[in-house]
C-alpha atoms as a PDB file:
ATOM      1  CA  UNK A   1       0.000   0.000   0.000  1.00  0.00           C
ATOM      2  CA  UNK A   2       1.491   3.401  -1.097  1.00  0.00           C
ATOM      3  CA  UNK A   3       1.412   6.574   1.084  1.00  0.00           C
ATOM      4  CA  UNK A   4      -1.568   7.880  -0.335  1.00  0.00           C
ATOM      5  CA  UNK A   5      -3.689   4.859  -0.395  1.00  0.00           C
ATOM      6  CA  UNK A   6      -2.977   4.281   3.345  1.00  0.00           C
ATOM      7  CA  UNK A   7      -3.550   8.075   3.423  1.00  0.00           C
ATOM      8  CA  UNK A   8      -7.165   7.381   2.243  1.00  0.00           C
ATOM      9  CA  UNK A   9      -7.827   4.522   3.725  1.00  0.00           C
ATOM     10  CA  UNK A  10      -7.058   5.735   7.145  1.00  0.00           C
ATOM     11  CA  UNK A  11      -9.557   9.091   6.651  1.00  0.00           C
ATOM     12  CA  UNK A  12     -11.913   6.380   5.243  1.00  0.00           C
ATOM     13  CA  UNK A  13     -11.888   4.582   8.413  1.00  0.00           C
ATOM     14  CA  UNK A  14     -11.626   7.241  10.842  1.00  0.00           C
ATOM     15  CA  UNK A  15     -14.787   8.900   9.037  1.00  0.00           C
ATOM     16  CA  UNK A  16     -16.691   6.038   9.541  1.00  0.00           C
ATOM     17  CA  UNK A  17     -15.289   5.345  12.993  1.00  0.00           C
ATOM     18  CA  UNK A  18     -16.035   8.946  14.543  1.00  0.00           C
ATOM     19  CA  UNK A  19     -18.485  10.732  12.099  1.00  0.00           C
ATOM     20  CA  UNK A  20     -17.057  13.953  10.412  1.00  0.00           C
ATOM     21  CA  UNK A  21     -19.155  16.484  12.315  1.00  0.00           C
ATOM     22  CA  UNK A  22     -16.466  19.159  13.852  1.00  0.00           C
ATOM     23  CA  UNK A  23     -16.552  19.713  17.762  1.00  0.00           C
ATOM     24  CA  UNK A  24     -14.198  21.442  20.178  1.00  0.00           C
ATOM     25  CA  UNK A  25     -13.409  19.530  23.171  1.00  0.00           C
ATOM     26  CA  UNK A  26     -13.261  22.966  24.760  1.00  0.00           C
ATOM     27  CA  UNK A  27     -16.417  25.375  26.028  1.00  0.00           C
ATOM     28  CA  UNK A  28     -16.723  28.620  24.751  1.00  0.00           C
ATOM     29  CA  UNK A  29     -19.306  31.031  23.220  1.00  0.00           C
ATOM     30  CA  UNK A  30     -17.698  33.884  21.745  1.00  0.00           C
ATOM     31  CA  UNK A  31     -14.256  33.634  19.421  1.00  0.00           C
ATOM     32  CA  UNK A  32     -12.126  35.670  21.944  1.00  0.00           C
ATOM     33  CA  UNK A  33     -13.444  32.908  24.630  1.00  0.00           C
ATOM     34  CA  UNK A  34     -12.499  30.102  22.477  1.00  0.00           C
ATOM     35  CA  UNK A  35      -9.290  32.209  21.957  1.00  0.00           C
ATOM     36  CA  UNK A  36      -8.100  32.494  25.603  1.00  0.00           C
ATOM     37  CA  UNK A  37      -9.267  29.137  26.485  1.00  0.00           C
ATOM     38  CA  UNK A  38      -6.598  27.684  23.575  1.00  0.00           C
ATOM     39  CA  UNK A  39      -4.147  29.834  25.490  1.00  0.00           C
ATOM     40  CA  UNK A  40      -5.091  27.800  29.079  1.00  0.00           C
ATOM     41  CA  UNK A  41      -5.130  24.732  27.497  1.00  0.00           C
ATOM     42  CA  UNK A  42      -1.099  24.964  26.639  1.00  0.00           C
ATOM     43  CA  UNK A  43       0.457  22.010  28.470  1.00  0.00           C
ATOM     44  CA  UNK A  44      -2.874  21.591  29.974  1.00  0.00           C
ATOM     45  CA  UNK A  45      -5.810  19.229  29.633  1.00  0.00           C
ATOM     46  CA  UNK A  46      -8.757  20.420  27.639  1.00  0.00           C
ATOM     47  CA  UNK A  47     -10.908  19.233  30.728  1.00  0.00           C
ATOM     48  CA  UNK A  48      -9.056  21.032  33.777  1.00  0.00           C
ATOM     49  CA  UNK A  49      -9.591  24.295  31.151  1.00  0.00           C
ATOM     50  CA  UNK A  50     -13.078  23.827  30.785  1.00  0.00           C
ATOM     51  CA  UNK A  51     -13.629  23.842  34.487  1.00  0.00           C
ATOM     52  CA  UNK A  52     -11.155  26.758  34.825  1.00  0.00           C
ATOM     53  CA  UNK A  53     -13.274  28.996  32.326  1.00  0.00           C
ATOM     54  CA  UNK A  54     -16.734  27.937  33.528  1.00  0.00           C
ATOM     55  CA  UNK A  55     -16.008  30.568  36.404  1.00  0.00           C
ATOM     56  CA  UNK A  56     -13.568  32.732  35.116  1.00  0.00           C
ATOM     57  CA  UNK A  57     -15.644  33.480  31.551  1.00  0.00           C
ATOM     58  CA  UNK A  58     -18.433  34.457  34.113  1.00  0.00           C
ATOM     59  CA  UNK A  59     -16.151  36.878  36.136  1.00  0.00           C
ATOM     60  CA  UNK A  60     -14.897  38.016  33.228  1.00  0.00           C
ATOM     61  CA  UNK A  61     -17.601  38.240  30.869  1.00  0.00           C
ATOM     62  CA  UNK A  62     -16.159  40.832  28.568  1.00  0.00           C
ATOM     63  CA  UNK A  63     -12.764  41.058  26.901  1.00  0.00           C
ATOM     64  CA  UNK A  64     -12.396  44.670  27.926  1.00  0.00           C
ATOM     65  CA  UNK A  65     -12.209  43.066  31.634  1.00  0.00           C
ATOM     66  CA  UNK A  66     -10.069  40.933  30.492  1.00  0.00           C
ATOM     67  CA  UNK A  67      -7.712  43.606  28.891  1.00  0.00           C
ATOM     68  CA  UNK A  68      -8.350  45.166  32.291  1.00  0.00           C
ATOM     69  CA  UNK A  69      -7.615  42.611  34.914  1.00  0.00           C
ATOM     70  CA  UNK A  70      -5.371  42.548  37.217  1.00  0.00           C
ATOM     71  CA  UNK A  71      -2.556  40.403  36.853  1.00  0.00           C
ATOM     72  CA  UNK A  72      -2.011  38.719  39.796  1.00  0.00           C
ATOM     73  CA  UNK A  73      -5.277  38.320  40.291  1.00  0.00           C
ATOM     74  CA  UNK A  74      -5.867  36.226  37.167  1.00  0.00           C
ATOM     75  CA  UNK A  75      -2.706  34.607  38.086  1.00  0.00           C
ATOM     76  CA  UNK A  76      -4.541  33.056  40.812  1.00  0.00           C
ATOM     77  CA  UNK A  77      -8.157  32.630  38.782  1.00  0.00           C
ATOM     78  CA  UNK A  78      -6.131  30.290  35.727  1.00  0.00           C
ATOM     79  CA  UNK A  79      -3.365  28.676  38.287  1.00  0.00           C
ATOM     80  CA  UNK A  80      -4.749  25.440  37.738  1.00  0.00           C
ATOM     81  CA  UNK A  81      -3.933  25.182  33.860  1.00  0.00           C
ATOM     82  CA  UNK A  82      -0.291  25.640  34.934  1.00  0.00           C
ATOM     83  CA  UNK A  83       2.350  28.289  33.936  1.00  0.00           C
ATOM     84  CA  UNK A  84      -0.006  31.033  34.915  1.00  0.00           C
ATOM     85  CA  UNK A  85       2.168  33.639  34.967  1.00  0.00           C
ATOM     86  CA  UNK A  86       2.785  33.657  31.300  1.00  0.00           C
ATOM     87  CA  UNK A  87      -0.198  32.955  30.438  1.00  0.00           C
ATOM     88  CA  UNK A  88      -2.373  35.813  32.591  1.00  0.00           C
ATOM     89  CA  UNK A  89       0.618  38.012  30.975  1.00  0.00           C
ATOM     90  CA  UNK A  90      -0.455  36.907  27.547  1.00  0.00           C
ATOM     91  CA  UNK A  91      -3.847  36.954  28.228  1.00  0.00           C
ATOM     92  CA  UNK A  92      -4.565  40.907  29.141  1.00  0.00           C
ATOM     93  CA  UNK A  93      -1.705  41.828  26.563  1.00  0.00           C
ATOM     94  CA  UNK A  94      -4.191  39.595  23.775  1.00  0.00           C
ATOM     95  CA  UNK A  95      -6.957  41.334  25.261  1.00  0.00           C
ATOM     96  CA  UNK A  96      -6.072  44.470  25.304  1.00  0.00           C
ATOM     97  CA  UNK A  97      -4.514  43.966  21.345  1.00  0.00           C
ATOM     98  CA  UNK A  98      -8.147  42.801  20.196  1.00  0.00           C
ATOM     99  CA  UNK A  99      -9.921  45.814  22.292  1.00  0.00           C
ATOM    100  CA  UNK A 100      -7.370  48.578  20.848  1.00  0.00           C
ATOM    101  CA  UNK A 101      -6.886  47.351  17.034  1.00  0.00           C
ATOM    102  CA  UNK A 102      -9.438  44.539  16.229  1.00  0.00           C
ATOM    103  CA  UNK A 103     -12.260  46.523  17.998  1.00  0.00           C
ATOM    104  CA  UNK A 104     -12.768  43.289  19.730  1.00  0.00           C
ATOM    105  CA  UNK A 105     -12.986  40.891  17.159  1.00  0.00           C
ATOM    106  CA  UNK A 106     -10.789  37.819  16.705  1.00  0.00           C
ATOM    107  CA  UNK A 107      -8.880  38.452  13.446  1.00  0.00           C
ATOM    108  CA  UNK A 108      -9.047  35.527  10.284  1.00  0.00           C
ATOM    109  CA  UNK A 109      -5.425  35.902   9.234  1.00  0.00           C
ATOM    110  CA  UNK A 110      -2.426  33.620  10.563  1.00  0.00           C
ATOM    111  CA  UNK A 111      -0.243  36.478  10.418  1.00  0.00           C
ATOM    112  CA  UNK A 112      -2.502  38.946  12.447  1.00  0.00           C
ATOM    113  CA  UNK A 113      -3.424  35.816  14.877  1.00  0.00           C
ATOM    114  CA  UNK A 114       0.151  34.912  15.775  1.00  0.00           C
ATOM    115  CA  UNK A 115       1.361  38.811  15.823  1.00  0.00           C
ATOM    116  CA  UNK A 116      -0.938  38.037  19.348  1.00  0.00           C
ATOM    117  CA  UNK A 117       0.445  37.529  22.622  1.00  0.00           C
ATOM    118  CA  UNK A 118       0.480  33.940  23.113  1.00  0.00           C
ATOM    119  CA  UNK A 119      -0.934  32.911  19.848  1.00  0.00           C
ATOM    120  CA  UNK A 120       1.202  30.964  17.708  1.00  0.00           C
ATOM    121  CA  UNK A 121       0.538  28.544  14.353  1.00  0.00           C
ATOM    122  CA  UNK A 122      -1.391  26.065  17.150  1.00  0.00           C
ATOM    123  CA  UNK A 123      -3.695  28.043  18.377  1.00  0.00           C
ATOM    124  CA  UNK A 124      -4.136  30.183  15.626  1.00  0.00           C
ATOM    125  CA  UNK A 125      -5.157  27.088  13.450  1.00  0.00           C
ATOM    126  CA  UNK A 126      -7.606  25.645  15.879  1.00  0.00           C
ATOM    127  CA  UNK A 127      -9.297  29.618  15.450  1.00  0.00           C
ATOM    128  CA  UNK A 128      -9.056  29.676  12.426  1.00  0.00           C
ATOM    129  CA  UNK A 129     -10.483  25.947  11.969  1.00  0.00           C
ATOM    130  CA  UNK A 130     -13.310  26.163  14.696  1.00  0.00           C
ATOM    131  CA  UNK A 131     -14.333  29.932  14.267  1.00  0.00           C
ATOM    132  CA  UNK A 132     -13.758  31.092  10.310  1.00  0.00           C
ATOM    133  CA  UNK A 133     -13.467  27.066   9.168  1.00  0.00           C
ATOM    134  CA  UNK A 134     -11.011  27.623   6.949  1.00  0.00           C
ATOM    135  CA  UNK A 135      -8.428  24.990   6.230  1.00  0.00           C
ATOM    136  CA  UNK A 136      -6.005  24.563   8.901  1.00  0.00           C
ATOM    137  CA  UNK A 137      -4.375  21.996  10.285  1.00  0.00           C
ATOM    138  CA  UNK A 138      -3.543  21.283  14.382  1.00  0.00           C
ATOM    139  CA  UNK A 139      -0.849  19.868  15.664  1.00  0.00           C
ATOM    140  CA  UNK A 140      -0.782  18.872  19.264  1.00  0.00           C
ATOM    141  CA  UNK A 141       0.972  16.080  20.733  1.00  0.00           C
ATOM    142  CA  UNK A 142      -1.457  13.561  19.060  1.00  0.00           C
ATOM    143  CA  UNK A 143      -1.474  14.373  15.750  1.00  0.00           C
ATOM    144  CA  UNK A 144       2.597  14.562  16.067  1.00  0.00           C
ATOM    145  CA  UNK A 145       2.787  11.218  17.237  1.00  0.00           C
ATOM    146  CA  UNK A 146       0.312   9.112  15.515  1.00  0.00           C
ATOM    147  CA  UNK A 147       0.943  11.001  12.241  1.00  0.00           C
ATOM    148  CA  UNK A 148       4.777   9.674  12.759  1.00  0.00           C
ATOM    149  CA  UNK A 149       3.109   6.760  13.263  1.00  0.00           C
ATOM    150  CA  UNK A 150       1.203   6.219   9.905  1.00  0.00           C
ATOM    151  CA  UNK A 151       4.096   7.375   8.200  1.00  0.00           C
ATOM    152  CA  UNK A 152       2.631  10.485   7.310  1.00  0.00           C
ATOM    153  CA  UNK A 153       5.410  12.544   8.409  1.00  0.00           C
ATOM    154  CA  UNK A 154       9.018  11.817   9.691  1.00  0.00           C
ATOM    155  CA  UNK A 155       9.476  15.361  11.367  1.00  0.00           C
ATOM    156  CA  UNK A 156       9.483  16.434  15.189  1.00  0.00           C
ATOM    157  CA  UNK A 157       8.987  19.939  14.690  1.00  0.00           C
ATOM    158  CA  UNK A 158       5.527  21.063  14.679  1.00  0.00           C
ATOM    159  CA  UNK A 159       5.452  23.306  12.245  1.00  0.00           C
ATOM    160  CA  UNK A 160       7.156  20.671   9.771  1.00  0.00           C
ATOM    161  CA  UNK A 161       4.724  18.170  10.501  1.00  0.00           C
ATOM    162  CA  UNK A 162       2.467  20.704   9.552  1.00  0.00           C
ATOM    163  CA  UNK A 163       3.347  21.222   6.502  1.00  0.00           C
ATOM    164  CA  UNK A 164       3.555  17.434   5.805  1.00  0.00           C
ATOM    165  CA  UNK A 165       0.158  16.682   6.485  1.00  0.00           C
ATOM    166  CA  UNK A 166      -0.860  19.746   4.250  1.00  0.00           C
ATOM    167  CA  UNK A 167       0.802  17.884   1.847  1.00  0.00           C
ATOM    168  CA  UNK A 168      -0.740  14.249   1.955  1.00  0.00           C
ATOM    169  CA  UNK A 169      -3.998  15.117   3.385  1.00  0.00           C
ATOM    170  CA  UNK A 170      -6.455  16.973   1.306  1.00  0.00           C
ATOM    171  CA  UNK A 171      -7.964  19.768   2.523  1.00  0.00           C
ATOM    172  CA  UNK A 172     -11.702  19.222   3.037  1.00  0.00           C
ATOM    173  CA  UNK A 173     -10.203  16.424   6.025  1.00  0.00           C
ATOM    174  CA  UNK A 174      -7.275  19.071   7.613  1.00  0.00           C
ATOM    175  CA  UNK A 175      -9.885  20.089  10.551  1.00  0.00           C
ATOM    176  CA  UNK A 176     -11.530  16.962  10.920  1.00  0.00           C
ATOM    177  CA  UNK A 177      -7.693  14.827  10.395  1.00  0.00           C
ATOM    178  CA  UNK A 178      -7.017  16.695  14.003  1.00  0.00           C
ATOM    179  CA  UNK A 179     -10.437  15.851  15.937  1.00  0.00           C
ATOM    180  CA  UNK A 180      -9.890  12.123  14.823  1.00  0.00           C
ATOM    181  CA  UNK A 181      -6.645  11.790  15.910  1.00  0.00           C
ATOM    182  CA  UNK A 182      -6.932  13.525  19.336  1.00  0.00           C
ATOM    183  CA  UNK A 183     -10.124  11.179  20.404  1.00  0.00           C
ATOM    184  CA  UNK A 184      -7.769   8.389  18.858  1.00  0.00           C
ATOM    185  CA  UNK A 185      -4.926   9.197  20.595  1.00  0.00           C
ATOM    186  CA  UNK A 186      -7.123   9.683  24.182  1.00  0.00           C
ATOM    187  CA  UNK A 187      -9.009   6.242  23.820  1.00  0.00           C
ATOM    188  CA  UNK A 188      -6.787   3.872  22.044  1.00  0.00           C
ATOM    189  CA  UNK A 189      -3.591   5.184  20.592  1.00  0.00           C
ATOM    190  CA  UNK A 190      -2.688   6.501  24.310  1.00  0.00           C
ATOM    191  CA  UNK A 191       1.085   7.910  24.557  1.00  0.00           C
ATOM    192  CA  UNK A 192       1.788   5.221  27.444  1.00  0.00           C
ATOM    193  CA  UNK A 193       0.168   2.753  26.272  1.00  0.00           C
ATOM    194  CA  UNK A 194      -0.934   2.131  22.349  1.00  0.00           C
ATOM    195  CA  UNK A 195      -3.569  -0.560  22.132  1.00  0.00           C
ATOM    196  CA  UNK A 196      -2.794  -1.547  18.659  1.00  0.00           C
ATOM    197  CA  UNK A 197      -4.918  -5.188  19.405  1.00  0.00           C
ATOM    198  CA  UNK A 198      -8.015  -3.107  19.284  1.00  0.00           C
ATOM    199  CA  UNK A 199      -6.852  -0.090  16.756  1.00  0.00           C
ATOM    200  CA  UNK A 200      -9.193  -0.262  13.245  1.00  0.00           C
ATOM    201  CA  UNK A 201      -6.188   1.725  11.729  1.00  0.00           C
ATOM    202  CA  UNK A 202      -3.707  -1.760  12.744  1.00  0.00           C
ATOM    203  CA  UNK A 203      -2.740  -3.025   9.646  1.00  0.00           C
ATOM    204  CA  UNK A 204      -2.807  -0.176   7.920  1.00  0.00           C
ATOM    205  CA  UNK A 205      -0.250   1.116  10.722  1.00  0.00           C
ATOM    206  CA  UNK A 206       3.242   1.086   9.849  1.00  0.00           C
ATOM    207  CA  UNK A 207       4.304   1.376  14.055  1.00  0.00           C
ATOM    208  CA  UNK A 208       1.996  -0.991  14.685  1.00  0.00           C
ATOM    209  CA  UNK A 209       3.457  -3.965  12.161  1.00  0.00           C
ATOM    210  CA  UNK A 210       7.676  -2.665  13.372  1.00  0.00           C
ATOM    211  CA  UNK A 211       6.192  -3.761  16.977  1.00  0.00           C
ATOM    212  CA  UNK A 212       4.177  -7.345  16.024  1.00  0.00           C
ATOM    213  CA  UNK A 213       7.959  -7.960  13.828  1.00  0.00           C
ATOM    214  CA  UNK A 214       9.502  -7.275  17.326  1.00  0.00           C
ATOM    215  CA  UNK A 215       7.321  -9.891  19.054  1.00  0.00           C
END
């Protein structure tokens, strides 16, 4: 099987496997919540960051309080999601950049969403994925390693895997390629523990026939 057939086949099966209706895994309402909620969830689980924001969004139920806030007082509202103080730092400074020249609106463009504090290609794509839905693909620490995986890529860096995928994937599958592999890599392609036995991608898996040769 070449690249791009086990490209295919694997979209094929993770269509059918998981539907191809987009969903966030994190809660938000407004683009700038959805925004600063990406921020928390750096080195952070989508789930502690949804019960961080589920009080904080109603404290702060404005980005002008946002761009307002105190810092060490939102240092203590996020410290939960870990390296709060970067992140409250980021957080007004975004805030205060949307208020002052976006007029509180999220900007489309990678280049204006990454000139943000704290916004870079990651978080950027999942806005621009899950707010504008344009193309764009995500790569967390799932998609890096089952992507490496499938063969799909042979690069560490993020931003190289990146532009792998955009390569071998087409483009109508870039947003839904990341939601796949994220509830793949939570339920059965774990980090610690890869359950290849009951994996429907198995023997279409490159990683997963190197480690049955091994047995």
């Amino acid at each position: 099987m070449t690249r791009e057939e086990r490209v295919s086949e694997a979209l094929r099966r993770l269509d059918r496997e998981y539907g191809t209706e987009f969903r966030c895994y994190l809660n938000y309402e407004t683009p700038w919540q959805l925004l600063i909620a990406v921020i928390l969830s750096a080195q952070c689980t989508d789930a502690r960051v949804n019960v961080v924001t589920k009080d904080l969004f109603q404290k702060y139920d404005t980005l002008e309080k946002f761009a307002q806030a105190d810092l060490a007082e939102l240092e203590k509202d996020i410290h939960s999601t870990g390296f709060y103080h970067n992140k409250a730092k980021n957080i007004i400074s975004c805030a205060k950049d949307l208020v002052e020249k976006y007029g509180g609106e999220v900007p489309r463009s990678l280049e204006e969403l990454t000139g943000l504090a704290g916004v870079g290609r990651k978080t950027a794509n999942v806005i621009r994925g899950n707010i504008y839905y344009e193309p764009s693909i995500v790569v967390d620490t799932h998609v890096k390693r089952i992507s490496k995986k499938l063969g799909f890529t042979e690069e560490e860096d993020p931003v190289k895997v990146e532009f792998d995928l955009m390569k071998v994937l087409p483009e109508d599958h870039w947003i839904l390629y990341n939601i796949h592999i994220i509830t793949l890599g939570r339920t059965i392609c774990t980090a610690r523990k890869p359950d290849c036995g009951n994996c429907f991608l198995t023997d279409i898996c490159p990683s997963a026939k190197e480690n049955q040769e091994r047995k």
